[in-house]
Protein backbone atom coordinates (compact mmCIF):
# COMPACT_ATOMS: atom_id res chain seq x y z
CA UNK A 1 175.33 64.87 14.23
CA UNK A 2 177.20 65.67 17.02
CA UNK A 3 180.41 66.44 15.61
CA UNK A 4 178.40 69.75 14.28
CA UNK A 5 179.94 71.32 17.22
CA UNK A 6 186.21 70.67 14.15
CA UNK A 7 199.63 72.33 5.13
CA UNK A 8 201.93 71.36 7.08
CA UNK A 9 205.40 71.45 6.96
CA UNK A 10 208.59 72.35 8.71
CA UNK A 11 210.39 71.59 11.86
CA UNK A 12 209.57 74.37 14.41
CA UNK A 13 208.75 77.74 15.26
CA UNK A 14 212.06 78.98 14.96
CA UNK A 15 211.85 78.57 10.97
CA UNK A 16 209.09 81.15 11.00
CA UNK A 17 211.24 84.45 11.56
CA UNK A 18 208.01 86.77 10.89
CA UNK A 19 206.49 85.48 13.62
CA UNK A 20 206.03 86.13 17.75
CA UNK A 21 208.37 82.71 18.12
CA UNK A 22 211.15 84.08 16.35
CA UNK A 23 211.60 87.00 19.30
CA UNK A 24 211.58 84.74 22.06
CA UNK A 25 213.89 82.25 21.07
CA UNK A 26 216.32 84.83 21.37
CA UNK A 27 215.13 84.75 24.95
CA UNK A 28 216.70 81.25 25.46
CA UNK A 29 213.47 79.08 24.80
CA UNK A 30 212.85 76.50 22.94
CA UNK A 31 210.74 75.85 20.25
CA UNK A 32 208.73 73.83 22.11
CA UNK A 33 208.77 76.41 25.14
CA UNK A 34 207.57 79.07 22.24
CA UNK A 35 204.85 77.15 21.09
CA UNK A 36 203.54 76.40 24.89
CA UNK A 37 203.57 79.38 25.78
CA UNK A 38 201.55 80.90 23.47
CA UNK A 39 198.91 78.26 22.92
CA UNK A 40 198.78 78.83 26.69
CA UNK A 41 197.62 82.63 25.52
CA UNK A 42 195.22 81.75 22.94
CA UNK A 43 193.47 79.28 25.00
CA UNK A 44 192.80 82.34 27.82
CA UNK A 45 192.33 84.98 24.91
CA UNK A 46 189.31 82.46 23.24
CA UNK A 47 188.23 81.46 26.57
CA UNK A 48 187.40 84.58 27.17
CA UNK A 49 185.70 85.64 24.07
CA UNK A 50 182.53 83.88 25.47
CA UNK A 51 180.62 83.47 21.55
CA UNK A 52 181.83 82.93 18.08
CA UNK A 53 180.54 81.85 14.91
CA UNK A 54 181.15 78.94 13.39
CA UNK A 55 181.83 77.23 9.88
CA UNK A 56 182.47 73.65 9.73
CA UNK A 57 183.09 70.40 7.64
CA UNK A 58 183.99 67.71 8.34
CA UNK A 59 183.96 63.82 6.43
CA UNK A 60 183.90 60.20 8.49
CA UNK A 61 183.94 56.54 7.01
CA UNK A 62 181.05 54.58 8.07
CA UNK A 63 180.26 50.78 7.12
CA UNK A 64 177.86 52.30 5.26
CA UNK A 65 179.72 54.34 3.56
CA UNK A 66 181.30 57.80 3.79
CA UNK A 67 179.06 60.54 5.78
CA UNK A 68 180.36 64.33 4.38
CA UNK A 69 178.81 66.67 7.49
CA UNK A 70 178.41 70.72 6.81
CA UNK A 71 177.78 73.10 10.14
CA UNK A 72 177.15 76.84 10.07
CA UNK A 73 176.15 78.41 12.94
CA UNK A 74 177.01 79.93 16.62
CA UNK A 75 178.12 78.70 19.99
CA UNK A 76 177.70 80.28 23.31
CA UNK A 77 180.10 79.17 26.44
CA UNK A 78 179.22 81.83 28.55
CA UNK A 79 177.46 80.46 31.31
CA UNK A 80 179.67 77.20 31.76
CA UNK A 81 178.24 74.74 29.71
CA UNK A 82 177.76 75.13 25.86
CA UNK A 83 174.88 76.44 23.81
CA UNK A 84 174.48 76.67 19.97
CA UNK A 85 172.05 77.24 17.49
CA UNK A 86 173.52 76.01 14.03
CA UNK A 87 172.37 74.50 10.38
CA UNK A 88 173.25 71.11 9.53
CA UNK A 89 173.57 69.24 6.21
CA UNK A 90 174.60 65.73 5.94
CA UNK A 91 174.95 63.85 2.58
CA UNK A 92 177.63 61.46 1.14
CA UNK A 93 176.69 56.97 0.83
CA UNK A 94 176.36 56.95 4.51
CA UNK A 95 173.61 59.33 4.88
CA UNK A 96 172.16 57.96 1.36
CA UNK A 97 169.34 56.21 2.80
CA UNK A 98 168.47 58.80 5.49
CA UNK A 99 164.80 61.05 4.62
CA UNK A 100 166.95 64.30 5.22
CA UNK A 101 170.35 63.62 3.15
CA UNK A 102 171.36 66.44 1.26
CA UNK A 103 168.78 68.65 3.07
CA UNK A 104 169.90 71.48 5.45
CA UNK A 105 168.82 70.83 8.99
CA UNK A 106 168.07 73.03 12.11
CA UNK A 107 169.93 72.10 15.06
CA UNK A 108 170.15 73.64 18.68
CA UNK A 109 172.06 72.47 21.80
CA UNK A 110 171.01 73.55 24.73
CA UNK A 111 173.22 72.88 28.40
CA UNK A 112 171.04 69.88 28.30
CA UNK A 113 169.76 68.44 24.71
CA UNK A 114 170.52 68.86 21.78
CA UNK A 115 167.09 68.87 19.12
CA UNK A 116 166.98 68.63 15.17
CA UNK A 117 164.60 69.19 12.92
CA UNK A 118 164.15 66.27 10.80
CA UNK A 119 161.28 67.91 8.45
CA UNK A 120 157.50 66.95 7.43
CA UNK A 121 158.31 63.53 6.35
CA UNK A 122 159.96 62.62 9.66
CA UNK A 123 156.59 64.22 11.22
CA UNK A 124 154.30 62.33 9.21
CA UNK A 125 155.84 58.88 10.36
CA UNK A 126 157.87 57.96 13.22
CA UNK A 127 157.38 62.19 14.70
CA UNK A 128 154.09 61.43 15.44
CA UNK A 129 153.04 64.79 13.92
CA UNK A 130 156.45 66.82 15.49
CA UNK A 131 159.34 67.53 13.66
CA UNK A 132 161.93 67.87 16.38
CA UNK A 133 164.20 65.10 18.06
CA UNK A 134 165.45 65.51 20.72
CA UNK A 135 168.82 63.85 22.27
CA UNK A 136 168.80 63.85 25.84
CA UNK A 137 172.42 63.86 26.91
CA UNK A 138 171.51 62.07 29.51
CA UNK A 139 169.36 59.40 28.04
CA UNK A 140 172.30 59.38 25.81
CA UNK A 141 174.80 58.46 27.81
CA UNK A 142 172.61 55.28 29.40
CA UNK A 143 171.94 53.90 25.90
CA UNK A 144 175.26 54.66 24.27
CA UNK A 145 177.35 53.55 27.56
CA UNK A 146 181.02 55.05 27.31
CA UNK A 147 180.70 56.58 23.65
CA UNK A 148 177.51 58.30 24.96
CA UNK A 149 178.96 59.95 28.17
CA UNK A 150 182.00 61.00 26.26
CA UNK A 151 179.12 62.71 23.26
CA UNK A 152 177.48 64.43 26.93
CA UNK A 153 180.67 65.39 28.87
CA UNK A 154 181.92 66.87 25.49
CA UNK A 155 178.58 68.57 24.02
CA UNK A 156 178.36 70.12 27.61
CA UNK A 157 181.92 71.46 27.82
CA UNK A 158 182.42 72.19 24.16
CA UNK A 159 184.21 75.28 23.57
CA UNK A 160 187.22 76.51 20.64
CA UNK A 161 189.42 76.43 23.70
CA UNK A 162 189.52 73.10 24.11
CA UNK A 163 191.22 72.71 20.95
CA UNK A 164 193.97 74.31 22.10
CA UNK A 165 193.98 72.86 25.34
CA UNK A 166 193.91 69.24 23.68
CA UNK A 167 197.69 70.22 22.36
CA UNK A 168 198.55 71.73 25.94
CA UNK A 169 197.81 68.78 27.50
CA UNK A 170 199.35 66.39 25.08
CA UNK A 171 202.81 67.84 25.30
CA UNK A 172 203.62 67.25 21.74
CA UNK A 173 202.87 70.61 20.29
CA UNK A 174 205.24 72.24 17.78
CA UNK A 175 204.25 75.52 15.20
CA UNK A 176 204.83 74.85 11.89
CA UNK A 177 204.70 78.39 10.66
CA UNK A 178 202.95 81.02 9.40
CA UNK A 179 199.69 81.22 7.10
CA UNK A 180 197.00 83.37 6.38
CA UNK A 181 193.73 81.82 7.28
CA UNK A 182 190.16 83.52 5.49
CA UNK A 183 192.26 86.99 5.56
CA UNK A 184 193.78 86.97 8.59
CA UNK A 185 198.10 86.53 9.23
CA UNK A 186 198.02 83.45 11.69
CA UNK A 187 200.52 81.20 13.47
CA UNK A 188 199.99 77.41 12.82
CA UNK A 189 200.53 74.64 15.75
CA UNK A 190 200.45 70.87 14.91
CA UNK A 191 200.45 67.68 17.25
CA UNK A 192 199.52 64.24 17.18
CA UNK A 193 197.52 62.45 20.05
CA UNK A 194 197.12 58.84 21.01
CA UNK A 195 193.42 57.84 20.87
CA UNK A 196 193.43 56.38 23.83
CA UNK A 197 194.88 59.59 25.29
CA UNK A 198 192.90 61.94 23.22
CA UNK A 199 189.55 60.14 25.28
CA UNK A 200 191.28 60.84 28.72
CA UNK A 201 191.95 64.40 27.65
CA UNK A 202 188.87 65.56 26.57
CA UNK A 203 186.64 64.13 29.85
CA UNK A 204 186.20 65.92 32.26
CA UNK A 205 183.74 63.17 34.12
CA UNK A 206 184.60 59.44 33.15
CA UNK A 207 185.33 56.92 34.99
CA UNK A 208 188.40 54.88 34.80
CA UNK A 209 185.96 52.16 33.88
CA UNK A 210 184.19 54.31 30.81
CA UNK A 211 187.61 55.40 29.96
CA UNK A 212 188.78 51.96 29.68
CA UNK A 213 185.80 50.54 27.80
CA UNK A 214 185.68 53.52 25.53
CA UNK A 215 189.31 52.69 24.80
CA UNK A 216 188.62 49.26 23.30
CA UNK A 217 185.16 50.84 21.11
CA UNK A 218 187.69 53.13 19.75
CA UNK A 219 190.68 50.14 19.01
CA UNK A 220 187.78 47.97 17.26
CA UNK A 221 186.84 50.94 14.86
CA UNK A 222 190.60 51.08 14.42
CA UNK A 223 191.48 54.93 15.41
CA UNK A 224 194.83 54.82 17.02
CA UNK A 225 195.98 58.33 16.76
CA UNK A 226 194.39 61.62 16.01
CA UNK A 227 196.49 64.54 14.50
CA UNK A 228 195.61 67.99 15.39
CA UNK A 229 196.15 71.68 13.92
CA UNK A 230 195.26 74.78 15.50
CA UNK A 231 195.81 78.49 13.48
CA UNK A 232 196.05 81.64 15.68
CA UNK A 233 195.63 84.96 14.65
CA UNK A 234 197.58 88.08 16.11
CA UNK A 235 194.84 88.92 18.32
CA UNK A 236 195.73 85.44 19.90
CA UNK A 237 192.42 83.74 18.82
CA UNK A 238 191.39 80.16 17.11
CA UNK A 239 190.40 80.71 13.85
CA UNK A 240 190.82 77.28 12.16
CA UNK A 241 191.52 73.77 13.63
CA UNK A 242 191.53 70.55 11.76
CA UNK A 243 191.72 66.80 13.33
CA UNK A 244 192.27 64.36 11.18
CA UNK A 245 192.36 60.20 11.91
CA UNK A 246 192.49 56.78 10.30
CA UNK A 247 189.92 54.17 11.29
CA UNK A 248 188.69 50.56 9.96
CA UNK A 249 185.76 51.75 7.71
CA UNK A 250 187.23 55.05 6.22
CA UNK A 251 189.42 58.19 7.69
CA UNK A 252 188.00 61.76 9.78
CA UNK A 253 188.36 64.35 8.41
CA UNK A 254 186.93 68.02 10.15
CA UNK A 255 187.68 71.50 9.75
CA UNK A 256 186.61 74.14 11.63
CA UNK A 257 186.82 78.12 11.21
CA UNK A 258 185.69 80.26 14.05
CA UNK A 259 184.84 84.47 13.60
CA UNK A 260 183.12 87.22 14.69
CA UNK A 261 183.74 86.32 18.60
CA UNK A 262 181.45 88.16 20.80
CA UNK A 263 178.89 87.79 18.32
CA UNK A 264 174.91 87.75 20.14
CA UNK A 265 173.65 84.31 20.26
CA UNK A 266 170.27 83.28 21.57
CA UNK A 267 169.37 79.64 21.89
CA UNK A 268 165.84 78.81 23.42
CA UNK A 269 164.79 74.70 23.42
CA UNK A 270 161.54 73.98 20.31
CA UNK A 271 158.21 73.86 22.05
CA UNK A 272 157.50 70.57 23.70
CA UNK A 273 154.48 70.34 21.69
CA UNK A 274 156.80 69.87 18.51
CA UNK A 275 159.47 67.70 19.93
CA UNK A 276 160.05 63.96 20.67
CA UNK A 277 162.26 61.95 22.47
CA UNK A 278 164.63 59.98 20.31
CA UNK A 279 164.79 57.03 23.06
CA UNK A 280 160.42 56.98 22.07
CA UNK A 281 160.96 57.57 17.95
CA UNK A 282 163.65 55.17 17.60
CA UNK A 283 163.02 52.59 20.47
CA UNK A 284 165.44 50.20 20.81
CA UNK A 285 168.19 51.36 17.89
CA UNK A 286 171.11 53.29 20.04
């Protein structure tokens, strides 16, 4: 539920002539330079935006099976941390057996929480009579131990940004060309990031010790390395990225598309009254 809030070809940027790369080559810098350099702009430019919409899907291999995962929705990073209000549907053998497969699912994440609405039947049963649960990041993190303060650190700090900041910080960033993305003429940027690398990159509050142990949950579900994609459009914004990576029970697969930045976005927590804890619906099963 979490991972609600994610062609290629060629050799470099200099084989796209049409595009913003070609013109500074002929500055004296190299492809690699190019590409750098302006992911380095389109992470301020998206930064800065604040709010954007989002469109997502994204497929994971589970021992039970393969989970497919559809977001729509908005996100908020004004204030620091990360709010969104989206709609999720989950459906594929891995979600087979849950009450809501195939059923489109209110979700909001507050700086905090984040709280689904898992429907009457939930309600009637283990709700107690409420239809939200809620995930305490928190709570999260004690249950879940190093996988669990990664899912806070990066629910917390989630923005389209750190996409392209992920490539910045891996070093091994080339564009790949030019495509046009839902419309709009972009510039596409590919890398590919250790695991093990990928965890270090995107906390901002591990330990060494959490780092380490995540490390080893991630080497016994067999992801090694994760490739990454980003599209920017002229106006030097993420509209599409795509991480994709191999693992023991089936491959990840998401895609996201991100529009209309600046859009409003309002995100206010369910009443108490209809929520419960997930640590008190689900005792015991982390």
């Amino acid at each position: 539920m979490a991972a609600g809030l994610t062609a290629c070809g060629g050799n470099s940027g200099s084989s796209d002539s049409g595009s913003g790369g070609g013109s500074k080559d002929k500055e004296g810098l190299s492809p690699a330079q190019v590409a750098i350099t302006e992911l380095q702009q389109a992470s301020k430019s998206t930064e800065q935006k604040k709010t954007a919409r989002v469109e997502g899907d994204q497929s994971q291999g589970t021992p039970q099976g393969e989970i497919s995962t559809k977001t729509e929705g908005a996100v908020d990073w004004s204030g620091g941390g990360t709010t969104a209000e989206m709609t999720v549907t989950q459906q594929g053998a891995g979600a087979g057996s849950l009450p809501t497969s195939g059923k489109p699912m209110d979700a909001r994440y507050t700086e905090d929480a984040m709280y689904v609405n898992l429907g009457e039947q939930f309600a009637s049963t283990a709700g107690k009579g409420k239809h939200w649960m809620k995930y305490d990041y928190d709570k999260l993190a004690e249950q879940t131990g190093p996988s669990g303060a990664l899912i806070k650190d990066q629910m917390q700090n989630n923005n389209p940004a750190r996409s392209v900041d992920l490539l910045l910080a891996s070093g091994k960033v080339k564009k790949v060309g030019s495509e046009t993305v839902k419309g709009k003429k972009t510039d596409h940027y590919s890398g590919t990031i250790e695991v093990a690398e990928l965890a270090r990159m995107q906390s901002r509050k591990l330990s060494e010790k959490e780092l380490d142990q995540l490390s080893d949950q991630l080497s016994q579900q067999g992801f090694k390395t994760e490739k990454v994609d980003v599209w920017i459009d002229g106006e030097d914004l993420l509209v599409k990225k795509q991480e994709r990576a191999k693992g023991k029970h089936g491959d990840l697969d998401s895609t996201v598309f991100y529009s209309d930045y600046g859009t409003d976005v309002s995100v206010e927590a369910p009443a108490s009254s209809d929520t419960v804890p997930f640590e008190d619906a689900l005792p015991g099963r982390s």
